[in-house]
PDB file of N, CA and C in Angstrom:
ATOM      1  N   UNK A   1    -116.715 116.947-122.879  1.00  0.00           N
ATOM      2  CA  UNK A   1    -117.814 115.998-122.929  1.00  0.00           C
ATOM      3  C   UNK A   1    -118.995 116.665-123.633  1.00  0.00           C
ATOM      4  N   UNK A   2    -120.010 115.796-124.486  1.00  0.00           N
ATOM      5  CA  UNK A   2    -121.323 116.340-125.261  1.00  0.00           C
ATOM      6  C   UNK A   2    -121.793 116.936-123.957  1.00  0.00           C
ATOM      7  N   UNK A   3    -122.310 118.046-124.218  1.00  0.00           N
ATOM      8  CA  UNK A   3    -123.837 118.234-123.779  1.00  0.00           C
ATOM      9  C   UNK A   3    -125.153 117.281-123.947  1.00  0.00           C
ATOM     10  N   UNK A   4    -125.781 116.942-123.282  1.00  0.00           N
ATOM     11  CA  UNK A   4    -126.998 116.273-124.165  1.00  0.00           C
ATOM     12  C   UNK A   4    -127.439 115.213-123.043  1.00  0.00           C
ATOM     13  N   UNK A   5    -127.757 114.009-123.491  1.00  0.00           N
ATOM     14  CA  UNK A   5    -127.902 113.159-122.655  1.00  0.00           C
ATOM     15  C   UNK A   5    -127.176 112.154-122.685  1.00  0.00           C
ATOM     16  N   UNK A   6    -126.376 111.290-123.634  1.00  0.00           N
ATOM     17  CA  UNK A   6    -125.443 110.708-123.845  1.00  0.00           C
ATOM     18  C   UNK A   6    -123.979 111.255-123.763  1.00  0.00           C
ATOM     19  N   UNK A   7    -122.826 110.125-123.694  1.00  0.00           N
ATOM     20  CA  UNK A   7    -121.641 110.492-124.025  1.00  0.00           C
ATOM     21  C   UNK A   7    -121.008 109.591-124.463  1.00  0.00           C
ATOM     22  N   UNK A   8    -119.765 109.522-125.006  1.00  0.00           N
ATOM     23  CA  UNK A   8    -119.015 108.312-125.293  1.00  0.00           C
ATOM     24  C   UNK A   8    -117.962 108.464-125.223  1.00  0.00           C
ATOM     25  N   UNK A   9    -116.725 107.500-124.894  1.00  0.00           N
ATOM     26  CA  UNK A   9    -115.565 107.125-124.679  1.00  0.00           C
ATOM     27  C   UNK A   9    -114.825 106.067-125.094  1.00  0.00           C
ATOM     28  N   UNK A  10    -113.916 105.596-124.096  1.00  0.00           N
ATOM     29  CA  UNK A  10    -113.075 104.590-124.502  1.00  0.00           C
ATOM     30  C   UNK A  10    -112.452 104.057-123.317  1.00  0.00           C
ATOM     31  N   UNK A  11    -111.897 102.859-122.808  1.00  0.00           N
ATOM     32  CA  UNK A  11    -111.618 102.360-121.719  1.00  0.00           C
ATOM     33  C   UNK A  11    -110.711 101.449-121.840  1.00  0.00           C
ATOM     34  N   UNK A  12    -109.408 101.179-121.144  1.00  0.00           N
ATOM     35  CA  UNK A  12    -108.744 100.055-121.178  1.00  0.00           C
ATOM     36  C   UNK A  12    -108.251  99.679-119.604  1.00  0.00           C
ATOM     37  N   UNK A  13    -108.397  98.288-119.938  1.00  0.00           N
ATOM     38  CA  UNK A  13    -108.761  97.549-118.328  1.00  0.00           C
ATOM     39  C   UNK A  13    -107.907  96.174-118.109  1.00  0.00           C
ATOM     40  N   UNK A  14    -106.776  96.221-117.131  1.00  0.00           N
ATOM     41  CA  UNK A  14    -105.758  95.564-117.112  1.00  0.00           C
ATOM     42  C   UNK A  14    -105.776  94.771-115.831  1.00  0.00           C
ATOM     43  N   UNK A  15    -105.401  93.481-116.429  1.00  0.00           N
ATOM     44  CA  UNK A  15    -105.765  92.788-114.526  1.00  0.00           C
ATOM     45  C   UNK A  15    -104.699  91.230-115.104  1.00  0.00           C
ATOM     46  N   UNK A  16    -104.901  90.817-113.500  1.00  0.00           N
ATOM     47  CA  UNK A  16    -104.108  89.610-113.787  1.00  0.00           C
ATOM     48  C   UNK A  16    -104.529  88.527-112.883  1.00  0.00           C
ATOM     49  N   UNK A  17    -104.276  87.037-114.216  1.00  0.00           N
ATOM     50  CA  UNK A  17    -105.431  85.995-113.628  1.00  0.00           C
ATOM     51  C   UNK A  17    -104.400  85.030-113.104  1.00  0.00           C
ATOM     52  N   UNK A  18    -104.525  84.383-111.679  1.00  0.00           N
ATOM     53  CA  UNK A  18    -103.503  83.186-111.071  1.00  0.00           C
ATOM     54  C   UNK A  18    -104.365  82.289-112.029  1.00  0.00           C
ATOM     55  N   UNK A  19    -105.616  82.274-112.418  1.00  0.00           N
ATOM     56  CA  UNK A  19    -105.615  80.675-113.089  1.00  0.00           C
ATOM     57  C   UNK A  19    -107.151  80.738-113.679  1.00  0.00           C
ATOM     58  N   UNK A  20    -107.338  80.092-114.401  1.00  0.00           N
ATOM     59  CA  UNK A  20    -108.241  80.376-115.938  1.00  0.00           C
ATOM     60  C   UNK A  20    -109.431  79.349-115.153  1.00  0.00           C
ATOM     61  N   UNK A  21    -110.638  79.884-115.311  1.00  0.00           N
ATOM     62  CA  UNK A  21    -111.846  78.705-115.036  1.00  0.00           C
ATOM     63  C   UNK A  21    -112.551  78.736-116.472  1.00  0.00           C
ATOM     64  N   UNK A  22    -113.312  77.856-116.350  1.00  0.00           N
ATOM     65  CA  UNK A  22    -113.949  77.447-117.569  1.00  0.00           C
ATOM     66  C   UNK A  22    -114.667  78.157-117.789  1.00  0.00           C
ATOM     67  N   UNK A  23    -115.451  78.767-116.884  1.00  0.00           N
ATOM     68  CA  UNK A  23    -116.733  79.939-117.644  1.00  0.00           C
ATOM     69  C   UNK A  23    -116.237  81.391-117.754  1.00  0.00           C
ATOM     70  N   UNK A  24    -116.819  82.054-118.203  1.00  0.00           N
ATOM     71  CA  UNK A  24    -116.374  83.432-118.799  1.00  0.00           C
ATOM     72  C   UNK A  24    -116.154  84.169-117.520  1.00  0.00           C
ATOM     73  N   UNK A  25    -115.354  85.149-117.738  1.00  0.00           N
ATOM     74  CA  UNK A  25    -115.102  86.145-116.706  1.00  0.00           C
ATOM     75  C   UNK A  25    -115.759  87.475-117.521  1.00  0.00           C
ATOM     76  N   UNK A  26    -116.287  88.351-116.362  1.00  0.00           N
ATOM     77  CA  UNK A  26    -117.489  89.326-117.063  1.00  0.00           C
ATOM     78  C   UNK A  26    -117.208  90.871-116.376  1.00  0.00           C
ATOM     79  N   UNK A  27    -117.161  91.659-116.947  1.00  0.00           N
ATOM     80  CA  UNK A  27    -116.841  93.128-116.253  1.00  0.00           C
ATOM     81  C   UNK A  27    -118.474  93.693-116.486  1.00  0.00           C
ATOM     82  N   UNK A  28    -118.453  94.415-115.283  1.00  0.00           N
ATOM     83  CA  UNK A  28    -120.191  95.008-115.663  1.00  0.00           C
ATOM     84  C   UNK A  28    -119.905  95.946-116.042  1.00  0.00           C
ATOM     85  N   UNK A  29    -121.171  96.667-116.609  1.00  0.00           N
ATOM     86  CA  UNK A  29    -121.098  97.992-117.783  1.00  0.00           C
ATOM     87  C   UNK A  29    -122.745  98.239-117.496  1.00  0.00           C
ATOM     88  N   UNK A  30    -123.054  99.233-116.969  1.00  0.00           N
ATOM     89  CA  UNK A  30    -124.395  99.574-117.312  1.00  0.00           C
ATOM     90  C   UNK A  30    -125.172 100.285-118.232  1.00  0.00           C
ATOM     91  N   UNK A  31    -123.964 100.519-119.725  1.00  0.00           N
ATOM     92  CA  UNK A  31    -124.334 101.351-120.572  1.00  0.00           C
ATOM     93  C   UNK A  31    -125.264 101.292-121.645  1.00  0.00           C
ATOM     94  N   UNK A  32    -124.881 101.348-123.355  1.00  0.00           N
ATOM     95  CA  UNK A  32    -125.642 101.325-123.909  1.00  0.00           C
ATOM     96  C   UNK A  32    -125.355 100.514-124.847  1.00  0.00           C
ATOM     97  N   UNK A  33    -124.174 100.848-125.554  1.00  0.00           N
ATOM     98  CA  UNK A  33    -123.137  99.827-126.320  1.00  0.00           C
ATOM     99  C   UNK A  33    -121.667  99.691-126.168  1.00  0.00           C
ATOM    100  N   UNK A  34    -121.084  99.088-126.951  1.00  0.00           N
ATOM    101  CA  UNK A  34    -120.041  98.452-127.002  1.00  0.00           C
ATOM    102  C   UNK A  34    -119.512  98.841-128.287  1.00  0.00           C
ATOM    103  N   UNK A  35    -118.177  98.979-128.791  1.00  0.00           N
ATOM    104  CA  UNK A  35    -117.398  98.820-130.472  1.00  0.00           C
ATOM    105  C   UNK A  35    -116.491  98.355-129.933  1.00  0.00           C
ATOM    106  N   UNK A  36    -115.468  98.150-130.605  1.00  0.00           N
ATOM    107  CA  UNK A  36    -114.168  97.356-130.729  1.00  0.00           C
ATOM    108  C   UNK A  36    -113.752  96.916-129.720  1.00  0.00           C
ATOM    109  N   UNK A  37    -114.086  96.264-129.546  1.00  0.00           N
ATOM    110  CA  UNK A  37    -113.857  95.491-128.106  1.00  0.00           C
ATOM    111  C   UNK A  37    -112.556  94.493-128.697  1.00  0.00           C
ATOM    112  N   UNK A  38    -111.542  94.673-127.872  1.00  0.00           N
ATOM    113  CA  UNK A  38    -110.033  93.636-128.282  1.00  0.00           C
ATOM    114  C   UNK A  38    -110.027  93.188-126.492  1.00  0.00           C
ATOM    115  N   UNK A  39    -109.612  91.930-127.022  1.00  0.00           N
ATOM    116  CA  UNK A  39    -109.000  91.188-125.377  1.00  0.00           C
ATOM    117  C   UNK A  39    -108.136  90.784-125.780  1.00  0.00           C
ATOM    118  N   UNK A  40    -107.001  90.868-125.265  1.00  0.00           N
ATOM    119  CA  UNK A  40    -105.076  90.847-125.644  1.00  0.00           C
ATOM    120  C   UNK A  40    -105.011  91.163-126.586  1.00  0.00           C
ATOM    121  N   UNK A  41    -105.040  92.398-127.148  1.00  0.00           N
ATOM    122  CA  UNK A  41    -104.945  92.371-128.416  1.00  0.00           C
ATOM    123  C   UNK A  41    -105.762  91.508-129.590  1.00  0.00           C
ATOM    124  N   UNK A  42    -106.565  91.095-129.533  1.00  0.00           N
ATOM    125  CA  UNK A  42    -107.520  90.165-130.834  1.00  0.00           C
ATOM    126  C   UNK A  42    -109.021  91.001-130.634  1.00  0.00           C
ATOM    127  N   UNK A  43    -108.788  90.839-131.593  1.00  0.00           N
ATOM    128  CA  UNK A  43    -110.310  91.796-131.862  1.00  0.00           C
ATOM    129  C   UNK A  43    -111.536  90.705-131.659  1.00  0.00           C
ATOM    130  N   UNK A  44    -112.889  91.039-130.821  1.00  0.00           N
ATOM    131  CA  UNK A  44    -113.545  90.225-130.802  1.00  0.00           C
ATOM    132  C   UNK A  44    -114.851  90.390-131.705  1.00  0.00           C
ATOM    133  N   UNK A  45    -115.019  89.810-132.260  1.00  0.00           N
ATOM    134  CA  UNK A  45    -116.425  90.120-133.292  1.00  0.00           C
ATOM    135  C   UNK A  45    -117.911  89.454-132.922  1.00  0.00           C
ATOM    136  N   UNK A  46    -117.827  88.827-132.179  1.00  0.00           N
ATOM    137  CA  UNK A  46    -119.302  88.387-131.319  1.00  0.00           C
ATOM    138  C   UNK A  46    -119.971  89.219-130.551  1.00  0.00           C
ATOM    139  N   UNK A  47    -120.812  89.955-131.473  1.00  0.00           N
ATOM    140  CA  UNK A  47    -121.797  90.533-130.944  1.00  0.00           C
ATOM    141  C   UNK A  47    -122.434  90.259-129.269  1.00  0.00           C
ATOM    142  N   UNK A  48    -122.770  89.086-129.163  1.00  0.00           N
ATOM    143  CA  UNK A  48    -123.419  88.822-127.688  1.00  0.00           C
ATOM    144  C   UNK A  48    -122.478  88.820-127.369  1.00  0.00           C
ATOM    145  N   UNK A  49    -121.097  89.043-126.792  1.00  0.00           N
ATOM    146  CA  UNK A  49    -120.481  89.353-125.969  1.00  0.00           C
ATOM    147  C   UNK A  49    -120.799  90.349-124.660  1.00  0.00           C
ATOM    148  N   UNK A  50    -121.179  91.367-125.113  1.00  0.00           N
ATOM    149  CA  UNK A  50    -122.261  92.230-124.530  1.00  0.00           C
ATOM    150  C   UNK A  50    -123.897  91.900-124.130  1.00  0.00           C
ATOM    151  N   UNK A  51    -124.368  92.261-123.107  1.00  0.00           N
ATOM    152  CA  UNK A  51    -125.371  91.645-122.492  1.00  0.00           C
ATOM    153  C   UNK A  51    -126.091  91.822-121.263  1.00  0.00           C
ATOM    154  N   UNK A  52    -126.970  91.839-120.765  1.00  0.00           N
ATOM    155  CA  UNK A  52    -127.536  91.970-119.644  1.00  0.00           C
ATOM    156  C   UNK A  52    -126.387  92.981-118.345  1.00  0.00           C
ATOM    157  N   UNK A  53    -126.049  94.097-118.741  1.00  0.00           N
ATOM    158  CA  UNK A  53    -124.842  94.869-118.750  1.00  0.00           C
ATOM    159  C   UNK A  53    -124.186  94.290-118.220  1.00  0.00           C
ATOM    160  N   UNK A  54    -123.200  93.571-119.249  1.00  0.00           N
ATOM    161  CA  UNK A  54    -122.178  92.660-118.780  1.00  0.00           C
ATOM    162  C   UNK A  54    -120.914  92.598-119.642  1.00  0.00           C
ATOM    163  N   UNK A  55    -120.040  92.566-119.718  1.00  0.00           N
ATOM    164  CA  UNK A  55    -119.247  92.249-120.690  1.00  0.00           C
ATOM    165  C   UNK A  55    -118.499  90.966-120.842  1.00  0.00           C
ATOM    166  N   UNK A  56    -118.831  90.148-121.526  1.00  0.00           N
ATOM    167  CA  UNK A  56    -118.099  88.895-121.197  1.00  0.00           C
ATOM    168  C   UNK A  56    -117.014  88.427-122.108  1.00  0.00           C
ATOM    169  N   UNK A  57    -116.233  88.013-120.822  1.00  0.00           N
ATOM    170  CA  UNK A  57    -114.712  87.684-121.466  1.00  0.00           C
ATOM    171  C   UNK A  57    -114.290  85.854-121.511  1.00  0.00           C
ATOM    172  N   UNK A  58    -114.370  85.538-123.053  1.00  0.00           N
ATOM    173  CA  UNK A  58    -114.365  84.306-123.018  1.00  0.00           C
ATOM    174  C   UNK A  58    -112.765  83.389-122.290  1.00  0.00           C
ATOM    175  N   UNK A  59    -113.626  82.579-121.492  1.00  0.00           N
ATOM    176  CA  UNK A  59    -112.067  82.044-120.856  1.00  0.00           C
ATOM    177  C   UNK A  59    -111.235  81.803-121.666  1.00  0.00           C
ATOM    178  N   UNK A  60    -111.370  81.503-122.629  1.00  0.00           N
ATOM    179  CA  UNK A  60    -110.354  80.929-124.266  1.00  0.00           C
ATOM    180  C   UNK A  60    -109.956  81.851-124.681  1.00  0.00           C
ATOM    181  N   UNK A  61    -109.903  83.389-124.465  1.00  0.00           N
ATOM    182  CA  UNK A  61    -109.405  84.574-125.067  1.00  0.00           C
ATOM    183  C   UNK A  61    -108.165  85.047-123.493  1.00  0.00           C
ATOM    184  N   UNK A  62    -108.564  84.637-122.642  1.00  0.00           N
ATOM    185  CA  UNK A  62    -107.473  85.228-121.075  1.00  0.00           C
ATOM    186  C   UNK A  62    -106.617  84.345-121.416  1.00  0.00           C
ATOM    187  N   UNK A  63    -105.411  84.489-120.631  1.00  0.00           N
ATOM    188  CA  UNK A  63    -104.621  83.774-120.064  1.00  0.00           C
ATOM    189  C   UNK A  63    -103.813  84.384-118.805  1.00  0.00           C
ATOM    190  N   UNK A  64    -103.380  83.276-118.128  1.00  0.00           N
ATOM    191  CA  UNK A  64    -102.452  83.367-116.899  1.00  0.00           C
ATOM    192  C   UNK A  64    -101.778  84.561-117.153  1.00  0.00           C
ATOM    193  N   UNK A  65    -101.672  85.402-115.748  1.00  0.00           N
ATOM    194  CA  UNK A  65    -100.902  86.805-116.038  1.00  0.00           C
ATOM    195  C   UNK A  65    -101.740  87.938-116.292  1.00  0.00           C
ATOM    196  N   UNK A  66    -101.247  88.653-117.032  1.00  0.00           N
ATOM    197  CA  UNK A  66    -101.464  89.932-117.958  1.00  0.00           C
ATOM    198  C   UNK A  66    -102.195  89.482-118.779  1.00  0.00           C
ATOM    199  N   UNK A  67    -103.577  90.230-118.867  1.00  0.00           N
ATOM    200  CA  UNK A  67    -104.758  90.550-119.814  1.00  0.00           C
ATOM    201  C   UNK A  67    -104.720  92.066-119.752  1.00  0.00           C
ATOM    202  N   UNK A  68    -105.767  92.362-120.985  1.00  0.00           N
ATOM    203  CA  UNK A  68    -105.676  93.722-121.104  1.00  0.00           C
ATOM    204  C   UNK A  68    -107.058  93.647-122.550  1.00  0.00           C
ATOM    205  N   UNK A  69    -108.059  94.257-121.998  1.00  0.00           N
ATOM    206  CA  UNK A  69    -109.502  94.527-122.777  1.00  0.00           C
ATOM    207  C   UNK A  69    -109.671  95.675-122.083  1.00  0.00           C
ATOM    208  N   UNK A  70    -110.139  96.333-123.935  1.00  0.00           N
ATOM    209  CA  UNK A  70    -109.740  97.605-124.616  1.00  0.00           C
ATOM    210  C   UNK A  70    -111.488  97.734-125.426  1.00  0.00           C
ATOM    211  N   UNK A  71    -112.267  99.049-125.696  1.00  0.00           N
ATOM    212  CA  UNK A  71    -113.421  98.834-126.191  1.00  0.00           C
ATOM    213  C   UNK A  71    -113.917 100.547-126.179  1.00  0.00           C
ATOM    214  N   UNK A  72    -114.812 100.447-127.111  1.00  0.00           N
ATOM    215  CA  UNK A  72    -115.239 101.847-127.017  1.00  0.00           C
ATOM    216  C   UNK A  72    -116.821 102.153-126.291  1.00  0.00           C
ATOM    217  N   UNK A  73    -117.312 102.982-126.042  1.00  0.00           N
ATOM    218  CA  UNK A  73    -118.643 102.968-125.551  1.00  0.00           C
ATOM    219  C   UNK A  73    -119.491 103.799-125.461  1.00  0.00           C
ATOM    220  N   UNK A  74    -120.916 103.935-125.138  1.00  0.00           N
ATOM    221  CA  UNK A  74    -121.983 105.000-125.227  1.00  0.00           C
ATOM    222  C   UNK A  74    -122.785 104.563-124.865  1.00  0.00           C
ATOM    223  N   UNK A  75    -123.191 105.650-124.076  1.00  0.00           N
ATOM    224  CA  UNK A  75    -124.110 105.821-122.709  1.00  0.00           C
ATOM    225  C   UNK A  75    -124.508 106.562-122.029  1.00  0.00           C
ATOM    226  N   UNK A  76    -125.717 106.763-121.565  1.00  0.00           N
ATOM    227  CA  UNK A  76    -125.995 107.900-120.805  1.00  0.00           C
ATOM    228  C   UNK A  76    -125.737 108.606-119.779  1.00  0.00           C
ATOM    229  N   UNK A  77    -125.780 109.759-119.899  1.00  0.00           N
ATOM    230  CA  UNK A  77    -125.227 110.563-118.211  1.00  0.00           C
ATOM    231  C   UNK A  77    -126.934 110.290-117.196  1.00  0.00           C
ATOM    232  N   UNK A  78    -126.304 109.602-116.446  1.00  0.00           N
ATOM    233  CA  UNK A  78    -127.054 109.027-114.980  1.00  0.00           C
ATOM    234  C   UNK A  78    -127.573 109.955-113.982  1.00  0.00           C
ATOM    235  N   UNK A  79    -128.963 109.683-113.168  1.00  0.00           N
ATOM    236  CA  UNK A  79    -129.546 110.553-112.178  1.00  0.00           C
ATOM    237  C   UNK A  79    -129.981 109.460-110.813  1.00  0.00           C
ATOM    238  N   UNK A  80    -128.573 108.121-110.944  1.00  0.00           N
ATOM    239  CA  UNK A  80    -129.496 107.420-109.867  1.00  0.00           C
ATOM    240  C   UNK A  80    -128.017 107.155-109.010  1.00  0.00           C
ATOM    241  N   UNK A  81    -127.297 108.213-108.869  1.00  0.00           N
ATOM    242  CA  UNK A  81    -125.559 107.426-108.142  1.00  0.00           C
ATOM    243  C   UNK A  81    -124.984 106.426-108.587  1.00  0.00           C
ATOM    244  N   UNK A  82    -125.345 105.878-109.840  1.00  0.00           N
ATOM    245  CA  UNK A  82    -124.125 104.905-110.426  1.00  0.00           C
ATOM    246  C   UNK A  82    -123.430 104.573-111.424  1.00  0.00           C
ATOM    247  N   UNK A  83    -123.631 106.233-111.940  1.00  0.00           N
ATOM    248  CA  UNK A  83    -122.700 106.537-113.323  1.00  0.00           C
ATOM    249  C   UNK A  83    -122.176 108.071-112.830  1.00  0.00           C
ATOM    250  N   UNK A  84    -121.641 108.495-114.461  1.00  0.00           N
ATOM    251  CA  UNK A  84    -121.728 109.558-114.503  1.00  0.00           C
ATOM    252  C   UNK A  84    -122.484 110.836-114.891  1.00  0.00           C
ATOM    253  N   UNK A  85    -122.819 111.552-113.831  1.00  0.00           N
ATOM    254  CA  UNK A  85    -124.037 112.978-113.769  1.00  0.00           C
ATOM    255  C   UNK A  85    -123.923 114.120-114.605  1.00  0.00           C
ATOM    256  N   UNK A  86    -124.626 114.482-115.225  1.00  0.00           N
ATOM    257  CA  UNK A  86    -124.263 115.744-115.958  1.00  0.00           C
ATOM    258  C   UNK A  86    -125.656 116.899-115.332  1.00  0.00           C
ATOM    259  N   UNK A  87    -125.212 118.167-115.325  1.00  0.00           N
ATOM    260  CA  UNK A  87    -126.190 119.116-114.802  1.00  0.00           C
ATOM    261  C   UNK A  87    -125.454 120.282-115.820  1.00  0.00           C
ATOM    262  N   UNK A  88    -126.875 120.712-116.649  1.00  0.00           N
ATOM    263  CA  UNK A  88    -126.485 122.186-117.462  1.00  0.00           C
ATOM    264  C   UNK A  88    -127.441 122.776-116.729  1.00  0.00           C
ATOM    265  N   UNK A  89    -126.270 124.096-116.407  1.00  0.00           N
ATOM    266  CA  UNK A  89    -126.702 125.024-115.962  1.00  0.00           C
ATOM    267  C   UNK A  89    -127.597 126.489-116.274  1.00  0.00           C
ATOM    268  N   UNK A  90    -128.861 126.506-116.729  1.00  0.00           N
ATOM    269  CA  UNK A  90    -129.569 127.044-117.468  1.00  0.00           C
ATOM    270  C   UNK A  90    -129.514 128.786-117.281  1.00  0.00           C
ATOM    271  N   UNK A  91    -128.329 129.301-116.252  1.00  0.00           N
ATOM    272  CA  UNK A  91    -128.762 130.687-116.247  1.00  0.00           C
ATOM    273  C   UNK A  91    -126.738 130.977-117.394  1.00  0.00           C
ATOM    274  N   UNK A  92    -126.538 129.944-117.510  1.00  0.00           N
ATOM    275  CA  UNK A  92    -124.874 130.438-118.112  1.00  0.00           C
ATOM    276  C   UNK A  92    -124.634 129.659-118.933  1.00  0.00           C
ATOM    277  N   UNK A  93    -125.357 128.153-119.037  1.00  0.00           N
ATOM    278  CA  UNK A  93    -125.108 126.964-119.677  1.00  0.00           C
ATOM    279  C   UNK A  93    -123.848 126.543-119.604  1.00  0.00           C
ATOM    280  N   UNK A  94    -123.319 126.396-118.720  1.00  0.00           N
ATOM    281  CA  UNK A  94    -122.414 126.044-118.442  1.00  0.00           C
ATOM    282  C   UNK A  94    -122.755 124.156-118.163  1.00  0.00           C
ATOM    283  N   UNK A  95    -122.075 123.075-118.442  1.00  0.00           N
ATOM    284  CA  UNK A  95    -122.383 121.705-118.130  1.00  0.00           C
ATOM    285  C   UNK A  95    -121.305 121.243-116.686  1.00  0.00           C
ATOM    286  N   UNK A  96    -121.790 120.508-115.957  1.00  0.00           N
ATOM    287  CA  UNK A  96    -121.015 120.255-114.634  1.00  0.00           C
ATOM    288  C   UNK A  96    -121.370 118.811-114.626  1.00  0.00           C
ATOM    289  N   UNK A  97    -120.310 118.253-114.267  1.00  0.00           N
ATOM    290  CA  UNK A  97    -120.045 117.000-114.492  1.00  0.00           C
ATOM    291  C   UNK A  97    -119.546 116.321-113.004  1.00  0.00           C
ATOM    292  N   UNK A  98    -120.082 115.094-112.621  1.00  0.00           N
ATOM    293  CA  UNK A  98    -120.319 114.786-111.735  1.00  0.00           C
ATOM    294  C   UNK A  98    -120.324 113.300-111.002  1.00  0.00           C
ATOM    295  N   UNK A  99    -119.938 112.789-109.744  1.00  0.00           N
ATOM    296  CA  UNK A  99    -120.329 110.972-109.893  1.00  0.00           C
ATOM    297  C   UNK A  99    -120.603 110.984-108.391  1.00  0.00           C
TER     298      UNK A  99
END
């Protein structure tokens, strides 16, 4: 992982729906951004998808069963318990990583 105050990754997130409602289904994210965000495989290109740390998944992109949204991300290492902590250690510099 960077040193610094940021980091970035990648995430894939698999779930399964008994039945589709009309409004979006939304995974929270308290980060910073978003890239390639695919839901079943289709790449989504709408920017506001992302939002009020939210990620929203248009009901017209799920279906019954097996979903699977995939995305890259960046964001900061956290000092309030609801991310992930980073502490460099200033007598070895060593970084310790933390949640």
């Amino acid at each position: 992982m960077p040193k610094g105050s940021h980091f970035f990754g990648a995430v894939k997130v698999m779930f399964d729906l008994s039945s589709i409602q009309e409004s979006d289904l939304w995974l929270d994210f308290r980060g910073l951004k978003i890239a390639n965000l695919t839901i079943n495989q289709t790449p989504q290109s709408n920017s506001t998808l992302f939002r009020d740390h939210h990620i929203h998944l248009p009901a017209s992109s799920l279906t019954l069963g097996a979903n699977t949204v995939t995305c890259h991300f960046l964001t900061k290492y956290r000092s309030d318990t609801l991310g992930l902590h980073s502490f460099l250690d200033k007598e070895d510099n060593t970084q310790w990583l933390y949640t």
